[in-house]
C-alpha atoms as a PDB file:
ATOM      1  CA  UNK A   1      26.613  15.180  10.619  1.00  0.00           C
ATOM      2  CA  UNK A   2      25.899  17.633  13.590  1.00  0.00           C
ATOM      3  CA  UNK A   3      27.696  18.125  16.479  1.00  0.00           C
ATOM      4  CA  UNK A   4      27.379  20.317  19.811  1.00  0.00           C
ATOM      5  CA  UNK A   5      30.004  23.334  20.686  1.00  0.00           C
ATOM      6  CA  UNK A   6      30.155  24.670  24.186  1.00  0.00           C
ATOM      7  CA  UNK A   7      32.065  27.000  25.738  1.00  0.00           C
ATOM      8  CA  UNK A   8      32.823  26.453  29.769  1.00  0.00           C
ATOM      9  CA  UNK A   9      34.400  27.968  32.515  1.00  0.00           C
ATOM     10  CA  UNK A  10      35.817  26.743  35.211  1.00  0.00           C
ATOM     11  CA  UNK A  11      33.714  27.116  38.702  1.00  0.00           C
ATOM     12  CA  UNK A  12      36.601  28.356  40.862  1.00  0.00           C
ATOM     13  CA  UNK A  13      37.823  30.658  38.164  1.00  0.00           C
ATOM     14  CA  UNK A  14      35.164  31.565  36.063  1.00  0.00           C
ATOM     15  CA  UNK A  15      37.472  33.835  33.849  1.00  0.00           C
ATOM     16  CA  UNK A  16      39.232  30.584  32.706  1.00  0.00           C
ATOM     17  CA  UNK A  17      37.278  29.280  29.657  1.00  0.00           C
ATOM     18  CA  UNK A  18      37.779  26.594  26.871  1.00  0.00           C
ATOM     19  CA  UNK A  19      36.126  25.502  23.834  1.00  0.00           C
ATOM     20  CA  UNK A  20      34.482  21.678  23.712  1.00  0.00           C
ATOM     21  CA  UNK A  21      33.101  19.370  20.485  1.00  0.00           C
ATOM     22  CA  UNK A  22      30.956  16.931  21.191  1.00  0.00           C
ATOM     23  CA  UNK A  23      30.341  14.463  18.189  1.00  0.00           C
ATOM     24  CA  UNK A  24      26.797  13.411  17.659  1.00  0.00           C
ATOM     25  CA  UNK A  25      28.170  10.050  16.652  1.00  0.00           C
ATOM     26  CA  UNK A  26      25.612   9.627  13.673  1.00  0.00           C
ATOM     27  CA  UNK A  27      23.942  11.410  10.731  1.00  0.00           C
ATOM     28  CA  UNK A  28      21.058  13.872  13.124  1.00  0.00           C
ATOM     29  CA  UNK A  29      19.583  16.427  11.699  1.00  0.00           C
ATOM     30  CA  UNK A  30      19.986  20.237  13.205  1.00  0.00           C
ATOM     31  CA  UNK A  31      17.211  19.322  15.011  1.00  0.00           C
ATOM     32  CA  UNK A  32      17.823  16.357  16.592  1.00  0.00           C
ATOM     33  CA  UNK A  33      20.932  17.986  18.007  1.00  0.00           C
ATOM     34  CA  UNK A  34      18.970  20.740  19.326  1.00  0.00           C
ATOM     35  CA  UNK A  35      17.060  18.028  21.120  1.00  0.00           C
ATOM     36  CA  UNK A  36      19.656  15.897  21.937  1.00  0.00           C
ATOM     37  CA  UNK A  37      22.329  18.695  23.270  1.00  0.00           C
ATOM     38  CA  UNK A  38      20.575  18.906  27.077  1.00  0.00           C
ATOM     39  CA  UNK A  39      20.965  15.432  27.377  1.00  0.00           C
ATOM     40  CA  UNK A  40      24.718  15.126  26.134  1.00  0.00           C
ATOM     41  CA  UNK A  41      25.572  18.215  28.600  1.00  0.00           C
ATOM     42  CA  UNK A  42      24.675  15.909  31.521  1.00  0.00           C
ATOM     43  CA  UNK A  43      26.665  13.222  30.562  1.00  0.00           C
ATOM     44  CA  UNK A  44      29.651  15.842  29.677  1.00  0.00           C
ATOM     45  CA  UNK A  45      29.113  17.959  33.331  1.00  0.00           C
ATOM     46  CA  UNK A  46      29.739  14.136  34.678  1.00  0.00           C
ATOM     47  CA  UNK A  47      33.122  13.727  32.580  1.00  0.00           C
ATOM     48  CA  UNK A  48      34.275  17.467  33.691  1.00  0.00           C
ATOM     49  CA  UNK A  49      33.537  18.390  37.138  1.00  0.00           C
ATOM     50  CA  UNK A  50      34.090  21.661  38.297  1.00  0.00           C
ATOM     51  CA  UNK A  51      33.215  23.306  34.782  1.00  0.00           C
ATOM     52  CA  UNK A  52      30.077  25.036  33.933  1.00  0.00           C
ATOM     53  CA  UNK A  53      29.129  25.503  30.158  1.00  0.00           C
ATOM     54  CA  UNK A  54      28.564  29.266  29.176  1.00  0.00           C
ATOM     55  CA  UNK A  55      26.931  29.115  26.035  1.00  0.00           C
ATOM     56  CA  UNK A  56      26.863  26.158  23.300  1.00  0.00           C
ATOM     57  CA  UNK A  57      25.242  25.660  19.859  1.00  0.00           C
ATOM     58  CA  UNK A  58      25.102  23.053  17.026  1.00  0.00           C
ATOM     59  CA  UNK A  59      26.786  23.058  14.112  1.00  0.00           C
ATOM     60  CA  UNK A  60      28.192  21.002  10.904  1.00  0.00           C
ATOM     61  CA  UNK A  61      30.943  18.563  12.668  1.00  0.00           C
ATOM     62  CA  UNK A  62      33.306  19.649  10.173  1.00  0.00           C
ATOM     63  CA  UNK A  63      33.889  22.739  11.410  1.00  0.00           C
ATOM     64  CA  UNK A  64      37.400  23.133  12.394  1.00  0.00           C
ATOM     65  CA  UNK A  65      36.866  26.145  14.213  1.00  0.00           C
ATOM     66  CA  UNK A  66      35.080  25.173  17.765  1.00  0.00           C
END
């Protein structure tokens, strides 16, 4: 199982940054999170307002490092 890993920053303070996981819920291949990871940023911009994601990739979902 894949999942997506983004790094954000906040908008007012763009020097303040966190790590994110978002689980791909099912078994995708690495490609079908590549497809899918523009589409699950939307819905994750709408759950965290006043963040803007830096840089992200996909990667095994057991990782425990983010």
């Amino acid at each position: 199982m894949f999942a997506i890993y983004l790094s954000a920053c906040l908008l007012r303070d763009p020097s303040v940054c966190r790590e994110f996981k978002i689980d791909s819920g099912d078994d995708s291949s690495s490609m079908a999170c590549l497809m899918q990871a523009p589409l699950q940023f939307g819905f994750w911009a709408k759950e965290h307002p006043g963040w803007q994601i830096a840089r992200w990739r996909c990667g095994a979902s057991s990782e425990n490092k983010i």
